[in-house]
Protein backbone atom coordinates (compact mmCIF):
# COMPACT_ATOMS: atom_id res chain seq x y z
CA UNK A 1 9.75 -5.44 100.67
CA UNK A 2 6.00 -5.93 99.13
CA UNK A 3 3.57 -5.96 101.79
CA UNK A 4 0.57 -8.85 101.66
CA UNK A 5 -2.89 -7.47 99.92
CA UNK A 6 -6.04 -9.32 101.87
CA UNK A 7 -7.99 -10.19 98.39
CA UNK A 8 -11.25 -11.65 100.25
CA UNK A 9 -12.63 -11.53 104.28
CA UNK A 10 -14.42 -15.04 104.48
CA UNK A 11 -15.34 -13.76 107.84
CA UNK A 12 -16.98 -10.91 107.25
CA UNK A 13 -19.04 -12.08 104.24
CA UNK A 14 -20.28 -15.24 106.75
CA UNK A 15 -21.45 -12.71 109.03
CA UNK A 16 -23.54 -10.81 105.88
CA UNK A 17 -24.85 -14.00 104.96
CA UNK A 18 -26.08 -15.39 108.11
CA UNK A 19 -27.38 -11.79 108.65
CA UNK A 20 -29.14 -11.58 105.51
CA UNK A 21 -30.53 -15.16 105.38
CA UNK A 22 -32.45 -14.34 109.04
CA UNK A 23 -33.76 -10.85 107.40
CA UNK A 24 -35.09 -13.13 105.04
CA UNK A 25 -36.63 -16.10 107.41
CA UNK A 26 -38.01 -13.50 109.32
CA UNK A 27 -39.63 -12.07 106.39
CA UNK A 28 -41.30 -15.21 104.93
CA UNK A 29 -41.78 -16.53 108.56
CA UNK A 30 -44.21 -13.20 108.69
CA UNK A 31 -45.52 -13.61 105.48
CA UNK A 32 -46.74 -17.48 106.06
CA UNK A 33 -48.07 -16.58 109.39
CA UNK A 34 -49.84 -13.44 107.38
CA UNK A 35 -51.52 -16.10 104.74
CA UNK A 36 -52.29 -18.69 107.57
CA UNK A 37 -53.55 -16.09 109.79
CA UNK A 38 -55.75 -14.44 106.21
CA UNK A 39 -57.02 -18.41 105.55
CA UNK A 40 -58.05 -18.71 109.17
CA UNK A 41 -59.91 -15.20 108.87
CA UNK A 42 -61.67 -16.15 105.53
CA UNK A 43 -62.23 -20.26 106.46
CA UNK A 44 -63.37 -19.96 109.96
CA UNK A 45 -63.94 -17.07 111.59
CA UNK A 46 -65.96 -15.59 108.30
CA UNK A 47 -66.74 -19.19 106.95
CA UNK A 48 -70.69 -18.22 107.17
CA UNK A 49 -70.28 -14.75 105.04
CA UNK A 50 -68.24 -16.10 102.35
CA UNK A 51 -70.59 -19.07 102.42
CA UNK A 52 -73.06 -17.22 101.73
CA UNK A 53 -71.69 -15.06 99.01
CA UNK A 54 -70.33 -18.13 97.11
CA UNK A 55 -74.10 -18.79 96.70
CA UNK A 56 -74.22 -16.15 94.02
CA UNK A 57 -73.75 -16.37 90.31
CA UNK A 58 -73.33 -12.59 90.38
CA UNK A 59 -75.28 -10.13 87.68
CA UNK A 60 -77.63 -10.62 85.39
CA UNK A 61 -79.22 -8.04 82.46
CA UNK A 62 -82.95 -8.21 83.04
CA UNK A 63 -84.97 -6.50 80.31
CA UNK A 64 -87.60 -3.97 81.44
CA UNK A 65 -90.37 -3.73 78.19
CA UNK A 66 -92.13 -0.95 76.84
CA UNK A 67 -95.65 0.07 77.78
CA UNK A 68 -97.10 -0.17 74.89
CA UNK A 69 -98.54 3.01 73.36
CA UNK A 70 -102.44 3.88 73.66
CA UNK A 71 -105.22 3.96 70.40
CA UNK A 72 -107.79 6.33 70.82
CA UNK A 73 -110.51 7.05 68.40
CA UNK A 74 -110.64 10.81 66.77
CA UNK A 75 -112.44 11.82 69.36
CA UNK A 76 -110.10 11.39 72.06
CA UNK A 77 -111.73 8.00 73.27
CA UNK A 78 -108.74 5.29 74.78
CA UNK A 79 -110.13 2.21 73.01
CA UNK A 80 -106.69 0.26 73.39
CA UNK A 81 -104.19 0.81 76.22
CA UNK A 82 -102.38 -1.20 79.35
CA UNK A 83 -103.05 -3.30 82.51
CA UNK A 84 -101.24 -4.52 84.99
CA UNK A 85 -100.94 -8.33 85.13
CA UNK A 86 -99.02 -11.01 86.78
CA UNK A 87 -96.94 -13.33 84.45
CA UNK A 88 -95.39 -16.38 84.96
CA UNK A 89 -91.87 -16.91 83.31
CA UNK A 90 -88.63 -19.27 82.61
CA UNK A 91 -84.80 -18.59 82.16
CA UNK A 92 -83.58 -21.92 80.76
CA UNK A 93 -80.10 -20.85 81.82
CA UNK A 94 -81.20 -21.25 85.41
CA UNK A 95 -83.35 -24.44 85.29
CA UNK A 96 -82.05 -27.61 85.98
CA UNK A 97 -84.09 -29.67 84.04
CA UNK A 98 -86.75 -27.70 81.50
CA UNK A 99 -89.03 -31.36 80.77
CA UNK A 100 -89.49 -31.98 84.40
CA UNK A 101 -89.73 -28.42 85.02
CA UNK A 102 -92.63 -28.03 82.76
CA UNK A 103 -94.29 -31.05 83.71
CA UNK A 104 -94.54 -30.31 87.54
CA UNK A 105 -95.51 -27.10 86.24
CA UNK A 106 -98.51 -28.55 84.55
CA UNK A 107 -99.12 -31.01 87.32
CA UNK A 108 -99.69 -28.40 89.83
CA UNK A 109 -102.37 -26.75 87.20
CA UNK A 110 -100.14 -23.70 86.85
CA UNK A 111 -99.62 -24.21 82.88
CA UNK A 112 -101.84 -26.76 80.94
CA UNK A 113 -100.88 -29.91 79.62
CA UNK A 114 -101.96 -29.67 76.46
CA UNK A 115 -99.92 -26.48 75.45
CA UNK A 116 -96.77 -28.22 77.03
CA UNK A 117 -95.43 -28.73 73.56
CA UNK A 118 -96.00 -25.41 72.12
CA UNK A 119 -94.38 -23.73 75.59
CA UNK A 120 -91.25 -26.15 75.12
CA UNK A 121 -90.71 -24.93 71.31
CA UNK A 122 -91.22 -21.33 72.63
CA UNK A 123 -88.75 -21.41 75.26
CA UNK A 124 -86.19 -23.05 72.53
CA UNK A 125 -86.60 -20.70 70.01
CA UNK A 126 -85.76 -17.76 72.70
CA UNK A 127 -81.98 -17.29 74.06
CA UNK A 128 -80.70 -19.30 76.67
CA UNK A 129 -80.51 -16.44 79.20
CA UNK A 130 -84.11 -14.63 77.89
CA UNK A 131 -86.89 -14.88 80.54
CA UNK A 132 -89.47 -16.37 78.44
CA UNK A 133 -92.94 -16.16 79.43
CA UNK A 134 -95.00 -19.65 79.91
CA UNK A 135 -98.38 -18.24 81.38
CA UNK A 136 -99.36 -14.55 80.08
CA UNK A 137 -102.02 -13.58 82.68
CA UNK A 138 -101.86 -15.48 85.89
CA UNK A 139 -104.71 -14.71 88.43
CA UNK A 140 -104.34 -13.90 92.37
CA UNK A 141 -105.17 -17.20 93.05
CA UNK A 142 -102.59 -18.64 90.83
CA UNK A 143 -100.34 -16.49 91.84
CA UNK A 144 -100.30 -17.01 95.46
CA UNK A 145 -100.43 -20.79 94.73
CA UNK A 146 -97.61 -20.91 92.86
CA UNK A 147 -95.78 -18.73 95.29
CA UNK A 148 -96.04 -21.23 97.93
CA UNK A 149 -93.86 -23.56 96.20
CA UNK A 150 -91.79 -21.19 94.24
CA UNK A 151 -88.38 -22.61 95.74
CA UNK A 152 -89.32 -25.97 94.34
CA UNK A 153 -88.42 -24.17 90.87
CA UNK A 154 -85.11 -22.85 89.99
CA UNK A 155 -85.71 -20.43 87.42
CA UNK A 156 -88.94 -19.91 87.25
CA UNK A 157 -90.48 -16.62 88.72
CA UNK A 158 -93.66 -14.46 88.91
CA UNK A 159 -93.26 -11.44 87.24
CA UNK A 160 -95.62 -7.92 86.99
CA UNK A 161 -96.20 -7.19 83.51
CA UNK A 162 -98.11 -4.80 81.26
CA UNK A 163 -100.82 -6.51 78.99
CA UNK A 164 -103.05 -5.43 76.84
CA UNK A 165 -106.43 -4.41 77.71
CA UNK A 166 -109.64 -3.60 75.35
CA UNK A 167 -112.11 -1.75 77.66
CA UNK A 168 -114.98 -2.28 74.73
CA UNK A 169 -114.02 -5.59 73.97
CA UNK A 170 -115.68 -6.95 70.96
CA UNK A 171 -116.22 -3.63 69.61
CA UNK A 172 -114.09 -2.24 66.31
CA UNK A 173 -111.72 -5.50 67.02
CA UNK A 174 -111.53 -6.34 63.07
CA UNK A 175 -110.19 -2.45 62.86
CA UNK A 176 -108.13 -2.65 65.90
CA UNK A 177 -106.95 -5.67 65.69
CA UNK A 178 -105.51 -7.76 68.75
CA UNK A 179 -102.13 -8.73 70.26
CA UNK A 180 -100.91 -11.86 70.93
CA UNK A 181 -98.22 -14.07 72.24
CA UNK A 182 -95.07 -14.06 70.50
CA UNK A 183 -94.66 -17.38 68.40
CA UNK A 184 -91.75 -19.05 66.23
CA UNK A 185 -93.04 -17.53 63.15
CA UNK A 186 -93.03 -13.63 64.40
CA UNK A 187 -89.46 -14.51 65.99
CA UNK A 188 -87.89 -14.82 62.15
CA UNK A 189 -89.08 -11.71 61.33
CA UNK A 190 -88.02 -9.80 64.51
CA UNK A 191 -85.11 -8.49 66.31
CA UNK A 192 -85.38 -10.63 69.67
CA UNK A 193 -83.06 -8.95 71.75
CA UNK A 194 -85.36 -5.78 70.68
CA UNK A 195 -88.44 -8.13 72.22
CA UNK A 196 -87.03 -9.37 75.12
CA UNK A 197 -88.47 -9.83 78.23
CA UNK A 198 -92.10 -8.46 76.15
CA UNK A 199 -94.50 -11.62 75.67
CA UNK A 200 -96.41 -9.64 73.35
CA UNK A 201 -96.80 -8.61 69.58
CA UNK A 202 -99.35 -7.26 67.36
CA UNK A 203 -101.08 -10.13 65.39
CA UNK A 204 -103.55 -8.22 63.19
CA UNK A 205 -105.78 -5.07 61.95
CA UNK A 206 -103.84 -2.06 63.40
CA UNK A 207 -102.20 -3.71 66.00
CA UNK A 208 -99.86 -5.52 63.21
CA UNK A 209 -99.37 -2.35 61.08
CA UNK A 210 -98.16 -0.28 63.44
CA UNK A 211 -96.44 -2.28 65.52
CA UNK A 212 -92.99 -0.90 65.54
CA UNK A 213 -94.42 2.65 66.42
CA UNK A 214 -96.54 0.38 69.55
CA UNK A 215 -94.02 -1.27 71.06
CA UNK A 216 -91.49 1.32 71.75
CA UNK A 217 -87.84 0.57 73.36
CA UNK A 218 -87.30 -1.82 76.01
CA UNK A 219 -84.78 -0.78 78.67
CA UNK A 220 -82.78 -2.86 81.42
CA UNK A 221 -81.36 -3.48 85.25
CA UNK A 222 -78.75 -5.19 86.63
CA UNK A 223 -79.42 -7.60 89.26
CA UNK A 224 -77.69 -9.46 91.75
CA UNK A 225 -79.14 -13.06 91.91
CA UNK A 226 -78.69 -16.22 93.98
CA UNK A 227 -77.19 -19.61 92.52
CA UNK A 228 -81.04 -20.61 91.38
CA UNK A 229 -81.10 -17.17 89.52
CA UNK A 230 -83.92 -15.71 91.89
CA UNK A 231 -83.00 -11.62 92.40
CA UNK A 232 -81.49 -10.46 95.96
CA UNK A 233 -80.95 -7.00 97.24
CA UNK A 234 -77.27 -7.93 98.24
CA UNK A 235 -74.82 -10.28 98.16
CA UNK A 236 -73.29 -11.78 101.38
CA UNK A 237 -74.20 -8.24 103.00
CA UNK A 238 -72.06 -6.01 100.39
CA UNK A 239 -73.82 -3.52 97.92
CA UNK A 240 -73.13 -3.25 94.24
CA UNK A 241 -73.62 -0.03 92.10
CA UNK A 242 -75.97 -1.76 89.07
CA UNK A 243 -76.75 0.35 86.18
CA UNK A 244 -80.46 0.92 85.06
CA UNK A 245 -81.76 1.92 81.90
CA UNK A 246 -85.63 3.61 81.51
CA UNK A 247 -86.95 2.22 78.45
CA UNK A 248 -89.02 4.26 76.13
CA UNK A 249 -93.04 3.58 75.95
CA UNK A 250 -94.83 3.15 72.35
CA UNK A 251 -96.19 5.94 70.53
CA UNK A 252 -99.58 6.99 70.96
CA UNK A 253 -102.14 6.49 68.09
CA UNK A 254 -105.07 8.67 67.14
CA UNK A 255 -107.10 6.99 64.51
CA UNK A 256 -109.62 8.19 62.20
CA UNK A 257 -112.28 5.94 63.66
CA UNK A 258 -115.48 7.33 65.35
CA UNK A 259 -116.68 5.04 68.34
CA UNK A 260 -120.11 6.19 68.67
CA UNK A 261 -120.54 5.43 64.69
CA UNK A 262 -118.75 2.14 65.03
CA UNK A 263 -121.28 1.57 67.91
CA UNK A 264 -124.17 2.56 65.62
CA UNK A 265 -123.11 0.50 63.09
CA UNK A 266 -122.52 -2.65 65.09
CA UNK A 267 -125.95 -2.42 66.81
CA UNK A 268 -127.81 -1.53 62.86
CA UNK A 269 -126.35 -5.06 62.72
CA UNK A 270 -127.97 -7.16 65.41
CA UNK A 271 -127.75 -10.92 65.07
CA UNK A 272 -127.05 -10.73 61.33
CA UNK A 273 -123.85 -11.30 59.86
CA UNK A 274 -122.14 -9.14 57.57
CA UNK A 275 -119.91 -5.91 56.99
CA UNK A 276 -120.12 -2.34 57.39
CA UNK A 277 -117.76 0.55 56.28
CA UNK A 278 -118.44 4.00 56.69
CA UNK A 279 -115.71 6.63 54.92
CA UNK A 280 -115.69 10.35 55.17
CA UNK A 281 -116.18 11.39 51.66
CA UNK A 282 -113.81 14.41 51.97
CA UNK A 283 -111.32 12.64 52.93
CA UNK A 284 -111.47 9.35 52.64
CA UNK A 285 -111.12 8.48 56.53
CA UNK A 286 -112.45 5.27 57.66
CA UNK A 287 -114.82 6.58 60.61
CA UNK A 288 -116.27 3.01 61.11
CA UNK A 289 -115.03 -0.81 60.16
CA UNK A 290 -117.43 -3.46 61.10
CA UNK A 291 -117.18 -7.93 61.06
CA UNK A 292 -120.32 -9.04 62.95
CA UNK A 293 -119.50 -11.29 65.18
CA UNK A 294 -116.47 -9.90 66.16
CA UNK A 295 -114.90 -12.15 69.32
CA UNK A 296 -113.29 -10.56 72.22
CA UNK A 297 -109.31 -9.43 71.91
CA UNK A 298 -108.84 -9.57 75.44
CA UNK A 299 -108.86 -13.30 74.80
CA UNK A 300 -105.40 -13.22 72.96
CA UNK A 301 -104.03 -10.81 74.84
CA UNK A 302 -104.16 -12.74 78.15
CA UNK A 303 -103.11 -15.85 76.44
CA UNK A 304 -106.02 -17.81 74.73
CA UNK A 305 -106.17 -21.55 75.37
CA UNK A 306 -106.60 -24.26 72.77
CA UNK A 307 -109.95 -24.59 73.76
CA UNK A 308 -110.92 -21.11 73.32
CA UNK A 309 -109.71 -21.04 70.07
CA UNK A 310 -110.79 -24.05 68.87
CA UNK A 311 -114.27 -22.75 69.83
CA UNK A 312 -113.97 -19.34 67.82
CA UNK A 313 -112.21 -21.37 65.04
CA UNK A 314 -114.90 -23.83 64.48
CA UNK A 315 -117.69 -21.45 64.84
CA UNK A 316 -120.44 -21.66 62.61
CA UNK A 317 -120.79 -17.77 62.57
CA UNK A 318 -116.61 -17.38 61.46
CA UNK A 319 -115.87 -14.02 63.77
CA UNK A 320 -112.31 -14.77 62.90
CA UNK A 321 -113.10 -13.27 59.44
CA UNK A 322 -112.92 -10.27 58.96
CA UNK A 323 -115.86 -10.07 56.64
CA UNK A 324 -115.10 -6.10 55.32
CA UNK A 325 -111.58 -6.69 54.28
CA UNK A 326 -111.33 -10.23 53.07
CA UNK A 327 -114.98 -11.50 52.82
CA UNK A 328 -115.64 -11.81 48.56
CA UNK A 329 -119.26 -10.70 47.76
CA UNK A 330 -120.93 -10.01 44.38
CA UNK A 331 -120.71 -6.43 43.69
CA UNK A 332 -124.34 -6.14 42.05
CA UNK A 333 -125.54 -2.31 41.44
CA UNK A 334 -122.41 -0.77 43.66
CA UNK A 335 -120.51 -1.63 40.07
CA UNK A 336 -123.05 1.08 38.09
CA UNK A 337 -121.41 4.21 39.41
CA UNK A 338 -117.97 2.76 39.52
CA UNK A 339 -118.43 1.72 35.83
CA UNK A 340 -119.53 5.66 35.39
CA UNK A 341 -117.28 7.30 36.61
CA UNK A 342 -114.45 5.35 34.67
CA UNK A 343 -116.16 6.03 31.42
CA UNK A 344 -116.45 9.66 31.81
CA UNK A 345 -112.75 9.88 33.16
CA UNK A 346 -111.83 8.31 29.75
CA UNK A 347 -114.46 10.30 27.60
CA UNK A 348 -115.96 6.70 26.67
CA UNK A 349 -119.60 8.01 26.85
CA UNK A 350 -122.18 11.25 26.53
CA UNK A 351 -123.82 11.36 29.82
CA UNK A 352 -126.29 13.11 27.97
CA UNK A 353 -127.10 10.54 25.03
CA UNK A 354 -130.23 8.32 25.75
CA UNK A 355 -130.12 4.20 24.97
CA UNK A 356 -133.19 2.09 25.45
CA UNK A 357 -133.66 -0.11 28.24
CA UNK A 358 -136.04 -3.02 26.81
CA UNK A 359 -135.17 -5.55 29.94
CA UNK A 360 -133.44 -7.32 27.63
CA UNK A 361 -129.74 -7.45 26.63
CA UNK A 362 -128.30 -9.73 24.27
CA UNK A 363 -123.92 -9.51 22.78
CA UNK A 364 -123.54 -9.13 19.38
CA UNK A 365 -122.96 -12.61 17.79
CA UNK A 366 -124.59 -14.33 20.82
CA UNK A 367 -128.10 -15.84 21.54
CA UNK A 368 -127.79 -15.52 24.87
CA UNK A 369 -129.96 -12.87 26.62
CA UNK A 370 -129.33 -10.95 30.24
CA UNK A 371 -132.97 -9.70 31.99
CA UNK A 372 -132.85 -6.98 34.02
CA UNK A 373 -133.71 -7.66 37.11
CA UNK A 374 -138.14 -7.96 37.82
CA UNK A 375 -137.77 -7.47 33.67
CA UNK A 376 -138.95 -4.20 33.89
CA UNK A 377 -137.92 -2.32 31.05
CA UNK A 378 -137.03 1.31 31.67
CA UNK A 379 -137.32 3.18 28.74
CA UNK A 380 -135.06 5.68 26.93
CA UNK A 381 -132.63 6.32 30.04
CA UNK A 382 -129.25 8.70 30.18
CA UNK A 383 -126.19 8.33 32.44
CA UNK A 384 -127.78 10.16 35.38
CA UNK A 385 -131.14 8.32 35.12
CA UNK A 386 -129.69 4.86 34.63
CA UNK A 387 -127.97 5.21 38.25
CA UNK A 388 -130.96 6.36 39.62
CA UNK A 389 -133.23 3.86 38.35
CA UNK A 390 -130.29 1.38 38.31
CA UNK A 391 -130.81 0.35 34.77
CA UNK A 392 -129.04 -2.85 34.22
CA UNK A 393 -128.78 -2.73 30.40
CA UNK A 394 -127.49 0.73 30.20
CA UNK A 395 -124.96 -0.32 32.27
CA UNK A 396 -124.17 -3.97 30.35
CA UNK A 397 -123.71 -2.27 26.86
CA UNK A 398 -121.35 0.50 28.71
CA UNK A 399 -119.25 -2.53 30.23
């Protein structure tokens, strides 16, 4: 006789289910009143903190420039170095509307009208998350004024910057040279990211040629910063690690210059205009490099306005021109020992040999005559006596 085999327990396996399906109610009956009770944490009782911290656009890179690296004369004398000045500038990433920005901007007298256009072609030229400066050299009263209504202004901030300062002002500034603010034309020659956050570049003289040796390597923070991109200490009352990096100043220059001699000179001067170079003759160092009138550097360096250039610019006296290095002048008698010396380094004349100085000098073939100048004749003259008596038809037949 076989005896019956149960195959299946429908019983049992009800039980397991039923069992096992209110393991598994409970479990997402806990979880849903974990997520309702987590929602009611974060949207009501903590509705203010998270408020707040929603306000925040989170970290930004902010550049921190170079000081630029000192001149001093050979003597030890600072004649170019830094100061401390309040500067007014613009992240277009964080500014609404950059035309009615600017124009509130000039309506409360903080920037000028007329240098609205130049400002707006500045700012466009720069990266959209660059703080551009609009206004190099702001004073205290500026300042404060423009701090009253500061939350009018998304994106625009007052910031303490290093400018250039020229403690002699008009003194050696042909030599020197002056800074200015950076325009469209130095950006295509530049690295920008290398100039960020610096409003500054050298324009001329030595300012220009040894610029990359001046301006030294910017570094950079991490801040926190609201939703109108204006920095806070912390967010929502939680503190972030942010990474800072020191950047590296500019070297220092010593120059071959001599500021009591470039004093001398400049005073010799007066009210005359003109050029004066003194050079060591060993050597060949410049010790002084005078353009009278010079103009003051400190000028460009704080941010010059139209109408200050416009005055130097349409000056009658030019001290724009630097009168030693580009000014053209007739050589006259300088030419004589020039002339010398290139004859006797090509054995084109006895310095010894005599020729007769009538007054008078005529080309072969030609009628035309050259006088000396008074039409003095001076005799039978030799190398050495026709520079000292500057004989001008000595030196037209050795030409």
């Amino acid at each position: 006789m076989v005896r019956g085999v149960k195959i299946k327990d429908h019983g049992a396996e009800q039980r397991l289910f039923l069992g096992r399906s209110l393991v598994a109610g409970m479990l997402i009956a806990l979880g849903t009143l974990v997520l309702f009770g987590r929602l009611y944490l974060l949207q009501v009782i903590r509705h203010d903190y998270y408020t707040q911290l929603s306000q925040a656009n989170g970290v930004r890179v902010e550049p921190i420039p170079a000081a630029r690296g000192l001149m001093l004369d050979r003597n030890g004398v600072v004649i170019a170095s830094g100061q401390p000045a309040y500067q007014l500038e613009l992240v277009r990433d964080d500014v609404p509307d950059l035309g009615k920005t600017l124009k509130r901007l000039a309506a409360i007298g903080i920037i000028a009208t007329e240098d609205l256009p130049e400002i707006r072609r500045t700012i466009l030229s720069r990266r959209s998350f660059d703080s551009v400066p609009i206004r190099l050299h702001m004073s205290d009263e500026d300042a404060a004024r423009f701090a009253v209504v500061r939350f009018e202004f998304p994106g625009v901030d007052i910031k303490t910057r290093e400018t250039r300062f020229y403690p002699y002002g008009t003194l050696g500034v042909h030599a020197l040279g002056y800074v200015g603010a950076i325009s469209e034309k130095d950006l295509a020659h530049i690295n920008s990211a290398a100039y960020a956050g610096t409003a500054l570049i050298g324009k001329t003289g030595v300012e220009s040629a040894f610029e990359k040796a001046l301006h030294g390597t910017n570094g950079f923070r991490e801040v926190l910063v609201d939703a109108e991109g204006r920095a806070e200490e912390k967010q929502g009352g939680l503190a972030f690690t942010l990474r800072t990096q020191a950047p590296v100043a500019g070297e220092n220059l010593v120059l071959a210059l001599d500021l009591k001699a470039q004093q001398v000179a400049e005073q010799a001067l007066g009210a005359h205009r003109g050029a004066v170079v003194a050079l060591d003759p060993r050597n060949g160092d410049v010790l002084a490099l005078v353009s009278h009138p010079g103009f003051d550097p400190n000028l460009f360096a704080r941010g010059i306005t139209r109408a200050q250039y416009a005055q130097l610019a349409n000056d009658i006296d030019t001290p724009l021109l630097d009168r030693a290095l580009r000014g053209t002048y007739p050589s006259g008698s300088t030419i004589k020992p020039a002339l010398a010396l290139a004859a006797l380094t090509d054995h084109a004349v006895d310095p010894a040999q005599k020729v007769f100085c009538n007054g008078i000098f005529r080309l072969p073939g030609s009628r035309h005559e050259w006088r000396a100048d008074k039409d003095d004749p001076r005799g039978w003259v030799d190398l050495a006596e026709a520079i000292s008596r500057s004989s001008d038809i000595y030196f037209y037949g050795l030409a």
